[in-house]
Protein backbone atom coordinates (compact mmCIF):
# COMPACT_ATOMS: atom_id res chain seq x y z
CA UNK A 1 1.26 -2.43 -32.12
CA UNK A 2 -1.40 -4.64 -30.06
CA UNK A 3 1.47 -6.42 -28.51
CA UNK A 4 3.49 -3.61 -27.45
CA UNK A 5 0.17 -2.33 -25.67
CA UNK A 6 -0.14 -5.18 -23.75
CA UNK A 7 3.56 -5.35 -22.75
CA UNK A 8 2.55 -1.67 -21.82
CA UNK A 9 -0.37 -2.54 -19.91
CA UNK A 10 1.39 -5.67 -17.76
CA UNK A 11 4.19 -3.66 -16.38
CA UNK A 12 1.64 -1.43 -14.92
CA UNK A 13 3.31 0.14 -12.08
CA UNK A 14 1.62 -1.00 -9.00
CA UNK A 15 1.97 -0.05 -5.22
CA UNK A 16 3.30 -2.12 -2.67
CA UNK A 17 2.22 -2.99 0.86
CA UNK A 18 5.48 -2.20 2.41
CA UNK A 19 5.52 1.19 0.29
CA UNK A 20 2.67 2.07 1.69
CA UNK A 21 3.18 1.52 4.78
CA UNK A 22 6.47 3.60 4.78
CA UNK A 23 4.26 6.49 2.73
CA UNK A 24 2.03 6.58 5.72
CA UNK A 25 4.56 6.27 8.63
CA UNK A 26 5.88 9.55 6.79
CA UNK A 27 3.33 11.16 6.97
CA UNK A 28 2.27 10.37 10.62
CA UNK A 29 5.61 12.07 11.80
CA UNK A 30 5.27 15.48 9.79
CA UNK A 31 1.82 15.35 11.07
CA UNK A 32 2.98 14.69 14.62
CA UNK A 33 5.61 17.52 14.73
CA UNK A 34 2.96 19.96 13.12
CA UNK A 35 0.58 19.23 15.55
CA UNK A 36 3.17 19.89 18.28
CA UNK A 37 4.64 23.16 16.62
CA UNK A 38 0.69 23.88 16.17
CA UNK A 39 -0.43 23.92 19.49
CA UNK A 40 2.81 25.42 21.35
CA UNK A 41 3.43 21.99 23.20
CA UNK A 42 7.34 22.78 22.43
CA UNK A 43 8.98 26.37 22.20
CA UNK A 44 9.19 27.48 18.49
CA UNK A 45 12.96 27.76 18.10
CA UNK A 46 13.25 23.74 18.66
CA UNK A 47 11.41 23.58 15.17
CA UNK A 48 13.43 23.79 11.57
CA UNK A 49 11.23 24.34 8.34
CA UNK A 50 11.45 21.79 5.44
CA UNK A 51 9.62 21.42 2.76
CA UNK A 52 7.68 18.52 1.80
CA UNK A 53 4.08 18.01 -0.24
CA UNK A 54 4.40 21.44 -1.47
CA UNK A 55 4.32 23.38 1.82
CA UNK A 56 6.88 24.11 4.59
CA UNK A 57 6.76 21.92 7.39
CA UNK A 58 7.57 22.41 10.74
CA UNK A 59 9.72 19.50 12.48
CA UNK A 60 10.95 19.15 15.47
CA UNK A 61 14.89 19.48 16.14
CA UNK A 62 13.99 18.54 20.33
CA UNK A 63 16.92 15.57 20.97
CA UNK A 64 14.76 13.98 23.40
CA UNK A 65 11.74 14.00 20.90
CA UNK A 66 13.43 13.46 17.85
CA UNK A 67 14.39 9.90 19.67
CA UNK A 68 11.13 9.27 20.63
CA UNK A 69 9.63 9.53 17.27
CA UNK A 70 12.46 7.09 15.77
CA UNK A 71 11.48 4.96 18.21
CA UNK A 72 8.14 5.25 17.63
CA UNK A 73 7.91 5.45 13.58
CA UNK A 74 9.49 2.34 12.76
CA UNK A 75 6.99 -0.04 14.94
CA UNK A 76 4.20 1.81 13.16
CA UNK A 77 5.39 0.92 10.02
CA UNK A 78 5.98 -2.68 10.66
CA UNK A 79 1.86 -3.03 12.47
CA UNK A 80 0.78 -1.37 9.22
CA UNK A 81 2.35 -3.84 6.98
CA UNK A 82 0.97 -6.65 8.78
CA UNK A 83 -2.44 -4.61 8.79
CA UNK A 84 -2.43 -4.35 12.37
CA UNK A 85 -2.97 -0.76 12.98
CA UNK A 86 -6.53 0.59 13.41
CA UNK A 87 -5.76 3.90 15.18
CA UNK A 88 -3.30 6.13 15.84
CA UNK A 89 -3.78 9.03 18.38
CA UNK A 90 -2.10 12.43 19.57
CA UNK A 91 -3.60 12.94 23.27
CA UNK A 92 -2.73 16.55 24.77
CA UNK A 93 -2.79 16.96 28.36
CA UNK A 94 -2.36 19.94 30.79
CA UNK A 95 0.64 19.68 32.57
CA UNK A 96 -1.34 20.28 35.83
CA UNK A 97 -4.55 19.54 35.84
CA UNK A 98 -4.09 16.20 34.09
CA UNK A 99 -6.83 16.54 32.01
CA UNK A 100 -7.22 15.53 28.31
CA UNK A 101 -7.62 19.01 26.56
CA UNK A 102 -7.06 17.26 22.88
CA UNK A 103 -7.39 14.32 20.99
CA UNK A 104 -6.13 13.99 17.71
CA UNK A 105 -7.17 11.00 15.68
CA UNK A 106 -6.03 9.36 12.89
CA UNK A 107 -7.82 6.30 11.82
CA UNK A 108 -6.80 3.31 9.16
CA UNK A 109 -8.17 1.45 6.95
CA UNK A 110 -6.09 -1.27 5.36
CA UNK A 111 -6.99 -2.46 1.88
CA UNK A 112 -7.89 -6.78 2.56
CA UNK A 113 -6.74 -7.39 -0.94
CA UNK A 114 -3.23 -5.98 -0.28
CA UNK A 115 -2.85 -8.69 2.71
CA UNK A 116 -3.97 -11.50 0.71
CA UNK A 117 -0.98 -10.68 -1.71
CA UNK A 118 -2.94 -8.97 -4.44
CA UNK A 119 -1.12 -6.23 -6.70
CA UNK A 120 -2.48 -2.84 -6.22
CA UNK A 121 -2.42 -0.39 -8.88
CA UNK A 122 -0.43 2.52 -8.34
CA UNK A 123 -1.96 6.03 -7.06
CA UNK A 124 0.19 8.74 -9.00
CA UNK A 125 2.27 10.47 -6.15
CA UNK A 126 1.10 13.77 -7.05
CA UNK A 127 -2.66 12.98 -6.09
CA UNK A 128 -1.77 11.49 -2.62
CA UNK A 129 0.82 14.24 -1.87
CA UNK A 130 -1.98 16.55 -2.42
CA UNK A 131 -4.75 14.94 -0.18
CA UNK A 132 -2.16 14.88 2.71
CA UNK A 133 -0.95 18.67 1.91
CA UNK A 134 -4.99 19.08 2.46
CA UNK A 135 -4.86 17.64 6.20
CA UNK A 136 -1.35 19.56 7.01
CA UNK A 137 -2.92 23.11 5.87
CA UNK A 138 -5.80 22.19 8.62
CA UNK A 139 -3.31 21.42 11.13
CA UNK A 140 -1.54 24.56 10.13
CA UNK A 141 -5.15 26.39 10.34
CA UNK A 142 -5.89 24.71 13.70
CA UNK A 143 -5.23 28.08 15.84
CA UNK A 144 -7.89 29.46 14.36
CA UNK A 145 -10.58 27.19 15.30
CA UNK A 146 -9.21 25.18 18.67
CA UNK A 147 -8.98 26.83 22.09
CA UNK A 148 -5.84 28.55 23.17
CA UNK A 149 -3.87 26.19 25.42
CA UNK A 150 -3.02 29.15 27.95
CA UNK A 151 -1.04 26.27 30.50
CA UNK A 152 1.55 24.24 29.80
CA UNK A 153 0.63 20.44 28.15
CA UNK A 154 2.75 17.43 27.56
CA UNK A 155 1.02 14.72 24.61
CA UNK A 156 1.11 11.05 24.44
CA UNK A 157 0.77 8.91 21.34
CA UNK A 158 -1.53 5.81 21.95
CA UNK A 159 -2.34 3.57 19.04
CA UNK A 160 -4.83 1.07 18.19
CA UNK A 161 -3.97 -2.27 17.30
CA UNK A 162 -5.35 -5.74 16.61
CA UNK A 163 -5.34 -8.09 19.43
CA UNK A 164 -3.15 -10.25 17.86
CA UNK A 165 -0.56 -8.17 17.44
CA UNK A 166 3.12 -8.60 18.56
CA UNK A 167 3.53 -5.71 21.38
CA UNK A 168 7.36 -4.46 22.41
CA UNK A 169 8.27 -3.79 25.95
CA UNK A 170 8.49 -0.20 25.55
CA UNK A 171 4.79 0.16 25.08
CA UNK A 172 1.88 0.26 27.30
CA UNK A 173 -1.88 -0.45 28.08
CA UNK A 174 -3.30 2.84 28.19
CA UNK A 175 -6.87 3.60 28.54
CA UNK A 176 -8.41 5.77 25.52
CA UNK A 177 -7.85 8.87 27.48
CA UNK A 178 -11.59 10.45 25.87
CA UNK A 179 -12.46 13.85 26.56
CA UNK A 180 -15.76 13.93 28.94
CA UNK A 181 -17.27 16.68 27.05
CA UNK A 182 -15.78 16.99 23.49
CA UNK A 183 -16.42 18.81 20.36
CA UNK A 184 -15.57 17.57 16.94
CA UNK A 185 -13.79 18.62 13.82
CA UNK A 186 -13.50 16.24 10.87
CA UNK A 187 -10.68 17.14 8.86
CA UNK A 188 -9.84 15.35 5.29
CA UNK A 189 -8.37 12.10 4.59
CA UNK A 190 -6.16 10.41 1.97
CA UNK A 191 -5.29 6.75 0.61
CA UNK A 192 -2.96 4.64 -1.32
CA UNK A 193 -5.19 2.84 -2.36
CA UNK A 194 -3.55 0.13 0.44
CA UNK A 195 -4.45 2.41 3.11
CA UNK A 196 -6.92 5.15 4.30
CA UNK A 197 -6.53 7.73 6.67
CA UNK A 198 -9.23 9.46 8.26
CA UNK A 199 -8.07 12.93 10.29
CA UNK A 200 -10.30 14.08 13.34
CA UNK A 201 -9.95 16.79 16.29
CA UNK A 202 -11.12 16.44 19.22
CA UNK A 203 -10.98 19.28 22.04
CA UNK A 204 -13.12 20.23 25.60
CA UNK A 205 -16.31 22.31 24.80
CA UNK A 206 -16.57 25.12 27.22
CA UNK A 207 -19.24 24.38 30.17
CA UNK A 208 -22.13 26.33 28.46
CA UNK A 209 -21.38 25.63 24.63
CA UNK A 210 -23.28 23.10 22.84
CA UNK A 211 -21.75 20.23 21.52
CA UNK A 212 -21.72 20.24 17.60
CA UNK A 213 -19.74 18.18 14.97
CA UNK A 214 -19.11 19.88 11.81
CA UNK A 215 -16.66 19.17 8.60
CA UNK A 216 -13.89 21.52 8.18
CA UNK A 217 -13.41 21.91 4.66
């Protein structure tokens, strides 16, 4: 019996960089396209429901947008493997003012030990598909504590990355695009165990309001 325990114990299932990495590009797009449904930056009939982590989730059916984010998910997944991505942001903008009326943060932390080659013990699905359905019932519950965004707004995504990093054509320099006078809203995070993501909303404090930071639950 003491040997079959540790035959048990050495096929210990264990979590891989790459699978992480793919776990988190994932999520990064259903976040995305609720964030966009969210805030009314496209019309609600170019959405279809599906469900994933226990909740229906709105994504986007836009052409133009749907080939933006296929563009866009697959170079995300290849900085995180390498451990390259810091940052990832959703920056919403009024159509005619210009002006930054969002930010939507998502930051990373990559495990060191997963770089270096190290196995990671596995994180049972269950737990991280609940710590993400956490931060998609906040985006969800956004309208109730953001401004209304009464004019039309386009977004941009900007990421962080090392400075080492390999950087297509297609993207950009880009300055952060901060909001001069911004209130805060941490939202929850989830991890791997390879990676950690922290959520956080920012959005433009009216003139006379005072500038808080609080923890949404």
């Amino acid at each position: 019996m003491p040997g079959a325990l540790a035959s048990a114990q050495a096929t210990r299932n264990t979590i891989t960089l790459r699978g992480s990495a793919q776990l988190v590009t994932e999520f990064f797009g259903y976040a995305v396209s609720s964030i966009l449904y969210q805030r009314g930056i496209y019309p609600p009939e170019s959405f279809e429901q599906h469900r994933k982590y226990g909740l229906s989730v709105m994504i986007s059916a836009d052409r133009g947008l749907v080939q933006y984010m296929n563009g866009v998910l697959p170079q995300m997944s290849e900085w995180l493997q390498q451990g390259e991505l810091q940052r990832l942001v959703l920056v919403i903008t009024s159509q005619s003012t210009k002006e930054v009326l969002e930010r939507w943060t998502f930051n990373i932390q990559t495990e060191q030990s997963a770089l270096a080659g190290e196995r990671i013990e596995e994180k049972p699905e269950a737990v991280v598909s609940a710590e993400i359905q956490a931060i998609i019932r906040q985006i969800t519950a956004s309208v109730t504590f953001l401004p209304l965004l009464s004019d039309p707004c386009t977004f941009d995504l900007l990421v962080y990355t090392t400075k080492d990093s390999s950087v297509p054509r297609e993207w950009e320099d880009s300055d952060p695009r901060f909001i001069t006078k911004a209130a805060d809203v941490k939202l929850r995070s989830f991890t791997t165990k390879v990676h950690k993501v922290d959520a956080l909303v920012s959005y433009r404090a009216d003139e006379d309001d005072w500038i808080l930071r609080h923890s949404y639950p």
